[in-house]
C-alpha atoms as a PDB file:
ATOM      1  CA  UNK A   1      90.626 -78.974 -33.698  1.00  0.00           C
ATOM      2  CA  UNK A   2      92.899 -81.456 -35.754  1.00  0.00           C
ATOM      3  CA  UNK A   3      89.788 -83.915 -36.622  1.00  0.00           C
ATOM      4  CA  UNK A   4      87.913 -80.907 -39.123  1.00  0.00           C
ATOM      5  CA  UNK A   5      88.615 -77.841 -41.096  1.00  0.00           C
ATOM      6  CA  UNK A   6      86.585 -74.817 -41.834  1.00  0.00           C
ATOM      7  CA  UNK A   7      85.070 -74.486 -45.771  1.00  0.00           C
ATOM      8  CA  UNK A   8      83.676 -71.575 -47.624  1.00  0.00           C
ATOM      9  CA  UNK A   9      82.265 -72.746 -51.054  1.00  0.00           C
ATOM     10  CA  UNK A  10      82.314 -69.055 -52.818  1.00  0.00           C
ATOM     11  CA  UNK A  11      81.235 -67.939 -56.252  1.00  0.00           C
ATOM     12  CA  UNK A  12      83.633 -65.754 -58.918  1.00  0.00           C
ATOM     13  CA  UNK A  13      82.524 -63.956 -61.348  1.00  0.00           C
ATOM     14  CA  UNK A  14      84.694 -61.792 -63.854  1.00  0.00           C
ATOM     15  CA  UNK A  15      84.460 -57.896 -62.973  1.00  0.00           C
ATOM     16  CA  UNK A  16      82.809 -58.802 -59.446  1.00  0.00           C
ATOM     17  CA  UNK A  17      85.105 -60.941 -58.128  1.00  0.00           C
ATOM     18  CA  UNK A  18      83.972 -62.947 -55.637  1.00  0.00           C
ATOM     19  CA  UNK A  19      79.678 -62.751 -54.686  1.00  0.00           C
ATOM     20  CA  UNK A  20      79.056 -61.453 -51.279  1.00  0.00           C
ATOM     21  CA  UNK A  21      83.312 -61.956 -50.164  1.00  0.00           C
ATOM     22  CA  UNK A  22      82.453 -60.072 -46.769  1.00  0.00           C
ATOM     23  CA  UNK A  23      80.363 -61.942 -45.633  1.00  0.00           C
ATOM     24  CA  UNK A  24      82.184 -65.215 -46.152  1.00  0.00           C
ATOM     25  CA  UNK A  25      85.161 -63.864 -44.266  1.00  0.00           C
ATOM     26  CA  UNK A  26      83.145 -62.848 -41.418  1.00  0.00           C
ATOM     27  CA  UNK A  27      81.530 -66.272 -41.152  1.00  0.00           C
ATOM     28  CA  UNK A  28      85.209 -67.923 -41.643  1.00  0.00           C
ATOM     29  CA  UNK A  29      86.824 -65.428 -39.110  1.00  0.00           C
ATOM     30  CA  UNK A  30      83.623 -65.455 -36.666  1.00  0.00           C
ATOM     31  CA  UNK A  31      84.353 -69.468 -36.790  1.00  0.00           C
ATOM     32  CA  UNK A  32      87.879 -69.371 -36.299  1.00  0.00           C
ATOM     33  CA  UNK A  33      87.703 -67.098 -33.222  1.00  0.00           C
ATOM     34  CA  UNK A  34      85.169 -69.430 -31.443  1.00  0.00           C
ATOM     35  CA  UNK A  35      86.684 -72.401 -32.617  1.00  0.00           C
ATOM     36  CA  UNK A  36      90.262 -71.500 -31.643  1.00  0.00           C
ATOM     37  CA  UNK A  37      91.090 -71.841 -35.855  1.00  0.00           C
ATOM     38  CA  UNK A  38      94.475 -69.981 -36.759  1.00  0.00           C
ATOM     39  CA  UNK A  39      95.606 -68.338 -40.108  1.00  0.00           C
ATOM     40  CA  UNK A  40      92.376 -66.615 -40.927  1.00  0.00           C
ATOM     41  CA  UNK A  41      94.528 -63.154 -40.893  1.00  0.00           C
ATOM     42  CA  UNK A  42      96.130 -64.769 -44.436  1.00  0.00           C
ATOM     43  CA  UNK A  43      93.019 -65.902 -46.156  1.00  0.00           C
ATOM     44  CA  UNK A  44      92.192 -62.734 -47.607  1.00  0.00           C
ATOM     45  CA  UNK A  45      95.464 -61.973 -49.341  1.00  0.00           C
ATOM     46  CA  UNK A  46      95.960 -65.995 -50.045  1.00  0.00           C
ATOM     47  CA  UNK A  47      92.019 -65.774 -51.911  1.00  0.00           C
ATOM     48  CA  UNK A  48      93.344 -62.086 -53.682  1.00  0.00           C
ATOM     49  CA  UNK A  49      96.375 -64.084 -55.001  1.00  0.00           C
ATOM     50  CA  UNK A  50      94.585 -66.912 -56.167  1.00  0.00           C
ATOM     51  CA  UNK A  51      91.832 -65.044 -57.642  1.00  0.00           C
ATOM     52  CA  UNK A  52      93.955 -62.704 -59.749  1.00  0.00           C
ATOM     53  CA  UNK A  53      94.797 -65.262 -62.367  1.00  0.00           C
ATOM     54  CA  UNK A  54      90.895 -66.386 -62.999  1.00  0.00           C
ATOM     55  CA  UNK A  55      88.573 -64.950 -65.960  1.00  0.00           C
ATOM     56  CA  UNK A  56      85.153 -67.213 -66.073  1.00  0.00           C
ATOM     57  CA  UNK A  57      82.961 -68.093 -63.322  1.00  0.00           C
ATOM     58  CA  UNK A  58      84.550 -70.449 -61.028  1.00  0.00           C
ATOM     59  CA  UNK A  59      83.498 -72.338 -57.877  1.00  0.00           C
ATOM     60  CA  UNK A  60      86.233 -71.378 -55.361  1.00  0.00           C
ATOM     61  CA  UNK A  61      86.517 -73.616 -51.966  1.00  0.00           C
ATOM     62  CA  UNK A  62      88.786 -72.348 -49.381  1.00  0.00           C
ATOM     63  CA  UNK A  63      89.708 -74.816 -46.545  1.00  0.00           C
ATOM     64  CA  UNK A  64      91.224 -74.082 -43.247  1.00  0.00           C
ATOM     65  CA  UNK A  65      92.381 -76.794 -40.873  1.00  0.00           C
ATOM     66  CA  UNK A  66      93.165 -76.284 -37.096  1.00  0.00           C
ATOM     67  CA  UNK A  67      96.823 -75.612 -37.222  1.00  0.00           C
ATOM     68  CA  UNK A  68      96.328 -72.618 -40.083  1.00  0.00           C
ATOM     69  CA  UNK A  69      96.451 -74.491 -43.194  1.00  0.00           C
ATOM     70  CA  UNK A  70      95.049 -72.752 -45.993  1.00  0.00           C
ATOM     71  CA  UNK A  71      94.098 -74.727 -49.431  1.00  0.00           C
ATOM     72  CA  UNK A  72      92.471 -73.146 -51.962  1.00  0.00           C
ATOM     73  CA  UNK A  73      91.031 -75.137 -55.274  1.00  0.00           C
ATOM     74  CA  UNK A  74      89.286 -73.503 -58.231  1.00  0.00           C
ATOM     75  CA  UNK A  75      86.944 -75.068 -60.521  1.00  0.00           C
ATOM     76  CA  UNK A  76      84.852 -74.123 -63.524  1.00  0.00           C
ATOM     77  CA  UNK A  77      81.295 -72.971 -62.415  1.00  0.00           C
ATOM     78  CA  UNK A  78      77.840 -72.873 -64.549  1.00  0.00           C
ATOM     79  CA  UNK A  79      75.277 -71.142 -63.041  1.00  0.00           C
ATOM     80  CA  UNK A  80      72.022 -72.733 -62.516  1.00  0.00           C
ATOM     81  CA  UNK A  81      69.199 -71.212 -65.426  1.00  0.00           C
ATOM     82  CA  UNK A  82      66.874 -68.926 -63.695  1.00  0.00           C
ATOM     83  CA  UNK A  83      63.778 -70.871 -64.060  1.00  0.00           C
ATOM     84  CA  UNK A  84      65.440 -73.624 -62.783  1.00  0.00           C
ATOM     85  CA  UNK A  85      63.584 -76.163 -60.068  1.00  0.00           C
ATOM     86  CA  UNK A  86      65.096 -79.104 -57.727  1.00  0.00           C
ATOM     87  CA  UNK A  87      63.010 -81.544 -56.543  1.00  0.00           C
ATOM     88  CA  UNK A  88      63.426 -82.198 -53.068  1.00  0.00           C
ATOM     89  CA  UNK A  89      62.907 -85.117 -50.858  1.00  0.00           C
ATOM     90  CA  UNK A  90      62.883 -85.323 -46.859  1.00  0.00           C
ATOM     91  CA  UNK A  91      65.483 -87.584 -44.773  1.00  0.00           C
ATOM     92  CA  UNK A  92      63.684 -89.732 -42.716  1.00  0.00           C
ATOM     93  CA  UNK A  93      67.182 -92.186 -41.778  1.00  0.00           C
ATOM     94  CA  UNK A  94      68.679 -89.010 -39.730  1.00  0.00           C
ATOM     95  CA  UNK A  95      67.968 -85.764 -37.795  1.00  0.00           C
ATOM     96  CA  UNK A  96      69.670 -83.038 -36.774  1.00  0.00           C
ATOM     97  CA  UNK A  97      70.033 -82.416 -33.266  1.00  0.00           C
ATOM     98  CA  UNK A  98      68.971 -78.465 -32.950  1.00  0.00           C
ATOM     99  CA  UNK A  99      71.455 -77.598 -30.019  1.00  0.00           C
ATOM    100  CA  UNK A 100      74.669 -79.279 -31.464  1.00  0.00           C
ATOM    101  CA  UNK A 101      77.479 -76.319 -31.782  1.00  0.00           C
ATOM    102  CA  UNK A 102      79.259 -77.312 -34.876  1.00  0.00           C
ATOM    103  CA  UNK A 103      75.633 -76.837 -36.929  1.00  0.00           C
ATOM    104  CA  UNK A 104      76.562 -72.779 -36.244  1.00  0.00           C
ATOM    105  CA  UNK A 105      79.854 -73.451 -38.385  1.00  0.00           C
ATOM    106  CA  UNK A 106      80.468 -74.263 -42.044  1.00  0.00           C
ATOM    107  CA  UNK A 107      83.037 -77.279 -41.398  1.00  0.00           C
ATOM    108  CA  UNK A 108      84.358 -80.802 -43.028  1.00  0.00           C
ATOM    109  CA  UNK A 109      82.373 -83.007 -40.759  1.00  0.00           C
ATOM    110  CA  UNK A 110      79.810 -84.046 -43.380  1.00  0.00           C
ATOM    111  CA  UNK A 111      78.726 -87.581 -41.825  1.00  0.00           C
ATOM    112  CA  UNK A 112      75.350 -86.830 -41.433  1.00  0.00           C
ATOM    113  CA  UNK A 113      74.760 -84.856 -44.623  1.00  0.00           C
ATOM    114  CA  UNK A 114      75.993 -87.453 -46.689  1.00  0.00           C
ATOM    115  CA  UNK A 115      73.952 -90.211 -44.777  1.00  0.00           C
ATOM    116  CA  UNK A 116      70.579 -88.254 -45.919  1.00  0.00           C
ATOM    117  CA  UNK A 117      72.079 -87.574 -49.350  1.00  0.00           C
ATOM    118  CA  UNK A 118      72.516 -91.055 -49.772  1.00  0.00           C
ATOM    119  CA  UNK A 119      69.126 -91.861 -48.915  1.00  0.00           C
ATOM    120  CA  UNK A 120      67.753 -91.140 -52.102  1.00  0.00           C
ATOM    121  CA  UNK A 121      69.195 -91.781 -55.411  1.00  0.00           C
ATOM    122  CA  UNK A 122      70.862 -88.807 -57.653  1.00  0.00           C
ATOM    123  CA  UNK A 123      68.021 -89.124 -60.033  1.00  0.00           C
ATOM    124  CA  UNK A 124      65.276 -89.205 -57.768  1.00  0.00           C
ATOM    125  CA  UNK A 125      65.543 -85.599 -56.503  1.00  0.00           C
ATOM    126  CA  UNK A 126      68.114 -82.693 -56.456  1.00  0.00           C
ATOM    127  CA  UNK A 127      68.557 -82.109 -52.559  1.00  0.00           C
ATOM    128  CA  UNK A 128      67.223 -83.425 -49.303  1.00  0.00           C
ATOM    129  CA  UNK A 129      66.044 -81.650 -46.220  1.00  0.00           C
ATOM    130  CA  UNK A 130      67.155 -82.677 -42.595  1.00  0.00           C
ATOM    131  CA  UNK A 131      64.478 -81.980 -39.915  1.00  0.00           C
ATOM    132  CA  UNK A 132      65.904 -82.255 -36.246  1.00  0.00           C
ATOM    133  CA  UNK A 133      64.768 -83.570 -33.267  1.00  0.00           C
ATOM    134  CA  UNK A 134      61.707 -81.928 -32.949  1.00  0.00           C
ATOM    135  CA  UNK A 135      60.239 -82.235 -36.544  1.00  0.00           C
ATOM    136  CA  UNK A 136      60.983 -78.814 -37.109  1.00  0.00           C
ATOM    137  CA  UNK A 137      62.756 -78.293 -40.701  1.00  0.00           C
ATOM    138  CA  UNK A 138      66.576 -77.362 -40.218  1.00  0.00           C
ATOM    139  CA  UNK A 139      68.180 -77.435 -43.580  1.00  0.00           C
ATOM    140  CA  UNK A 140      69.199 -79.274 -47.002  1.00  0.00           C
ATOM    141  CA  UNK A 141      72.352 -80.947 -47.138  1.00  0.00           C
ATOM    142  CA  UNK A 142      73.866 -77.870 -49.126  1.00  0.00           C
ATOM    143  CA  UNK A 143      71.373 -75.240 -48.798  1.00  0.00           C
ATOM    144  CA  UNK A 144      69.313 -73.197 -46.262  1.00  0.00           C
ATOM    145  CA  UNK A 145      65.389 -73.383 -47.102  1.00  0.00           C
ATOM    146  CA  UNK A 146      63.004 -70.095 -47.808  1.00  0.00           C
ATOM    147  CA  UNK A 147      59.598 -70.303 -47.822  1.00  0.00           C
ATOM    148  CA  UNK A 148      57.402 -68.051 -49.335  1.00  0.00           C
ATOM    149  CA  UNK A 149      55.317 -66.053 -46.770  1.00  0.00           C
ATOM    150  CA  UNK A 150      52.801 -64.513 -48.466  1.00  0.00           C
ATOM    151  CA  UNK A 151      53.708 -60.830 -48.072  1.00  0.00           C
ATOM    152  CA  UNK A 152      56.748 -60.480 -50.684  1.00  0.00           C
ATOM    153  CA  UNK A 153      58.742 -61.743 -47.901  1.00  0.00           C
ATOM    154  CA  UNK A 154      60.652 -65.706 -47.216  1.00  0.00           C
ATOM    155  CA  UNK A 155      61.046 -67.224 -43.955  1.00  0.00           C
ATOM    156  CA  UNK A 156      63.786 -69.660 -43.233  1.00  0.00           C
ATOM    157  CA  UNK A 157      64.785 -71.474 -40.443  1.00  0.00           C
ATOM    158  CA  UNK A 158      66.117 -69.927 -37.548  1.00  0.00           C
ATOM    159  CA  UNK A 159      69.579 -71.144 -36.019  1.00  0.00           C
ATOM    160  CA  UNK A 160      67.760 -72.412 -33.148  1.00  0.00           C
ATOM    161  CA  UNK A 161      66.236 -75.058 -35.437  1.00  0.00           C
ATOM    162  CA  UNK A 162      70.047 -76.600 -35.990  1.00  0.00           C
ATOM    163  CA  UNK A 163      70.622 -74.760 -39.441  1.00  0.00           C
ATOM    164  CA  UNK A 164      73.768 -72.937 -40.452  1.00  0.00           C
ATOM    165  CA  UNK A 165      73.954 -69.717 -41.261  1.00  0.00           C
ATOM    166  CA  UNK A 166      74.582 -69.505 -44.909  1.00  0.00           C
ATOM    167  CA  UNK A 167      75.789 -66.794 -46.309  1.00  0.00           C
ATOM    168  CA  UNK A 168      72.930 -66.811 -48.859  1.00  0.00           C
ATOM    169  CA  UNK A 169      70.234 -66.632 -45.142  1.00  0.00           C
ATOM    170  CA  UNK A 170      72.644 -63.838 -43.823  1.00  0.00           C
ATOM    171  CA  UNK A 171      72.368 -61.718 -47.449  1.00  0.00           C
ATOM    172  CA  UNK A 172      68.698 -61.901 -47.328  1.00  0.00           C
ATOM    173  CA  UNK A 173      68.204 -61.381 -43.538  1.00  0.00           C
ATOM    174  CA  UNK A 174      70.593 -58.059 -43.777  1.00  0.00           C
ATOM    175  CA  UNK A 175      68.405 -57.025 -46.953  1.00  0.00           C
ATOM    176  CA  UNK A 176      65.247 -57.624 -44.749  1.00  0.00           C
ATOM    177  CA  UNK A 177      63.752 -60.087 -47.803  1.00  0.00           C
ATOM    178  CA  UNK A 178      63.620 -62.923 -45.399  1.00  0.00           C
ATOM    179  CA  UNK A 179      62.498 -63.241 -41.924  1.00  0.00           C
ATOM    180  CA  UNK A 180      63.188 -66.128 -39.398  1.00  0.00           C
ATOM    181  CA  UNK A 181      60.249 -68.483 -38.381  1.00  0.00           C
ATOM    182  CA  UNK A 182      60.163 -72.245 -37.307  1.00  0.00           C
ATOM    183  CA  UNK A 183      59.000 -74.201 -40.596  1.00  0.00           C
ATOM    184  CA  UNK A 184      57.320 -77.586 -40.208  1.00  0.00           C
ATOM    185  CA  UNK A 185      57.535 -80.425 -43.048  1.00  0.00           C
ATOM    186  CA  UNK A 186      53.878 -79.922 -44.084  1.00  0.00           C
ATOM    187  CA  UNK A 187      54.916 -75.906 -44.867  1.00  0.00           C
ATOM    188  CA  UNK A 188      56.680 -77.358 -47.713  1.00  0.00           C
ATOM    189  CA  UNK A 189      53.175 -79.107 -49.064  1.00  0.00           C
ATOM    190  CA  UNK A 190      50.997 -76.023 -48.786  1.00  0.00           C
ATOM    191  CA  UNK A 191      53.504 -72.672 -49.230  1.00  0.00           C
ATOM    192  CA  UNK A 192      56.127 -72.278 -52.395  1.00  0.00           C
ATOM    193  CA  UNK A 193      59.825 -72.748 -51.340  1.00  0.00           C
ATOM    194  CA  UNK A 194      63.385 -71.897 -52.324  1.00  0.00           C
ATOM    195  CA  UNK A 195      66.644 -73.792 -51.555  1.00  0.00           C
ATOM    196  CA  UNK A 196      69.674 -71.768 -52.291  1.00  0.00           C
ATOM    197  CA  UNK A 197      73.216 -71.289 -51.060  1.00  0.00           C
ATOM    198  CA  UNK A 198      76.063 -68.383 -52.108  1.00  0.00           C
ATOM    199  CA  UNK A 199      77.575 -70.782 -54.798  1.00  0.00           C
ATOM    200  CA  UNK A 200      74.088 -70.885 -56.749  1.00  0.00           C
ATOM    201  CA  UNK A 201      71.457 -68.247 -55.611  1.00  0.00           C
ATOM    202  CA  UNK A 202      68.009 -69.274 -54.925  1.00  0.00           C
ATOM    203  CA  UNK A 203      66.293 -71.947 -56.468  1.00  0.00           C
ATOM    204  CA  UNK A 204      62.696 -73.086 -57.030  1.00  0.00           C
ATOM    205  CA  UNK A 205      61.988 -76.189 -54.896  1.00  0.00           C
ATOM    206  CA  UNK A 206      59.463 -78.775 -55.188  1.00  0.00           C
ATOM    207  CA  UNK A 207      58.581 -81.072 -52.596  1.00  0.00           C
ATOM    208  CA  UNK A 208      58.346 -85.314 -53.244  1.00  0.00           C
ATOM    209  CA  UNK A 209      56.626 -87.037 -51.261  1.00  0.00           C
ATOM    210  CA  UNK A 210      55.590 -90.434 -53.576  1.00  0.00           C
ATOM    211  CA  UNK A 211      58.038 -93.750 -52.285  1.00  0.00           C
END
């Protein structure tokens, strides 16, 4: 386990502290007990420390390697306007292969990711969406996907499809506003869509499909 670490990107906000904390630490600690990861029993108290001295929204990234290491870096955070909307663009250079392990776990290997990220130029579109082996869509390179369903509710990709369970899916699963469903690319031409993550919330997505 001395090739990756573990991440949580995480969201502060003054008087709340950190937005949906629980369930980050049960992803990290769910992670670290499958993935033989030590010092998760000190990220709690080393995040409380760190978090004590902050007063504006900040983007908080906690990183734990193999061996127990625990970094924590804060940075200055704007959230996104509420009417905002990313373009989106699909990967066609890589897929996702829907039965690899790691996809389960939020982790440093971002080879892939960055590979369909760098398919398409900054300007040309906010995020792009993996699809794995099957043509099913799995996820964006730093969000889950929710599609609209028609009856108040989304559906996003189930973990079976190769996605990771965000902490943002997990939220809206628990609160029974989203439901899990295999979502094909053409979904994303006929239904509205949201892309979100912890770190920004949902966000309006619209699809590109013009070279």
């Amino acid at each position: 386990m001395n090739g990756f670490s573990l991440i949580e990107t995480m969201r502060f906000e003054p008087g709340q502290g950190i937005v949906r904390q629980r369930l980050h630490m049960a992803r990290l600690a769910n992670s670290a007990r499958k993935l033989g990861f030590t010092g998760v029993e000190t990220a709690q108290a080393a995040l409380a420390d760190r978090l004590s001295i902050l007063a504006e929204p900040s983007r908080v990234r906690l990183e734990l390697s193999g061996d127990g290491k625990l970094d924590i870096t804060v940075a200055p955070f704007q959230p996104l306007p509420a009417d905002s909307v990313w373009t989106v663009r699909i990967a066609s250079s890589v897929r996702l292969s829907a039965r690899a392990p790691l996809l389960r776990h939020k982790t440093s290997l971002r080879g892939t990711y960055e590979t369909a990220r760098a398919e398409f130029s900054r300007a040309s579109c906010d995020e792009v969406i993996l699809l794995n082996e099957h043509g099913e869509v799995s996820e964006g390179t730093i969000t889950n996907l929710f599609v609209e369903a028609g009856d108040g509710t989304l559906v996003t990709p189930p973990l079976s499809s190769g996605c990771l369970a965000g902490v943002l899916r997990s939220a809206l699963l628990c609160q029974k506003k989203a439901r899990v469903g295999v979502v094909r690319p053409e979904t994303l031409e006929e239904r509205p869509f949201y892309i979100g993550n912890s770190l920004r919330g949902l966000i309006r997505g619209r699809l590109i499909t013009t070279s």
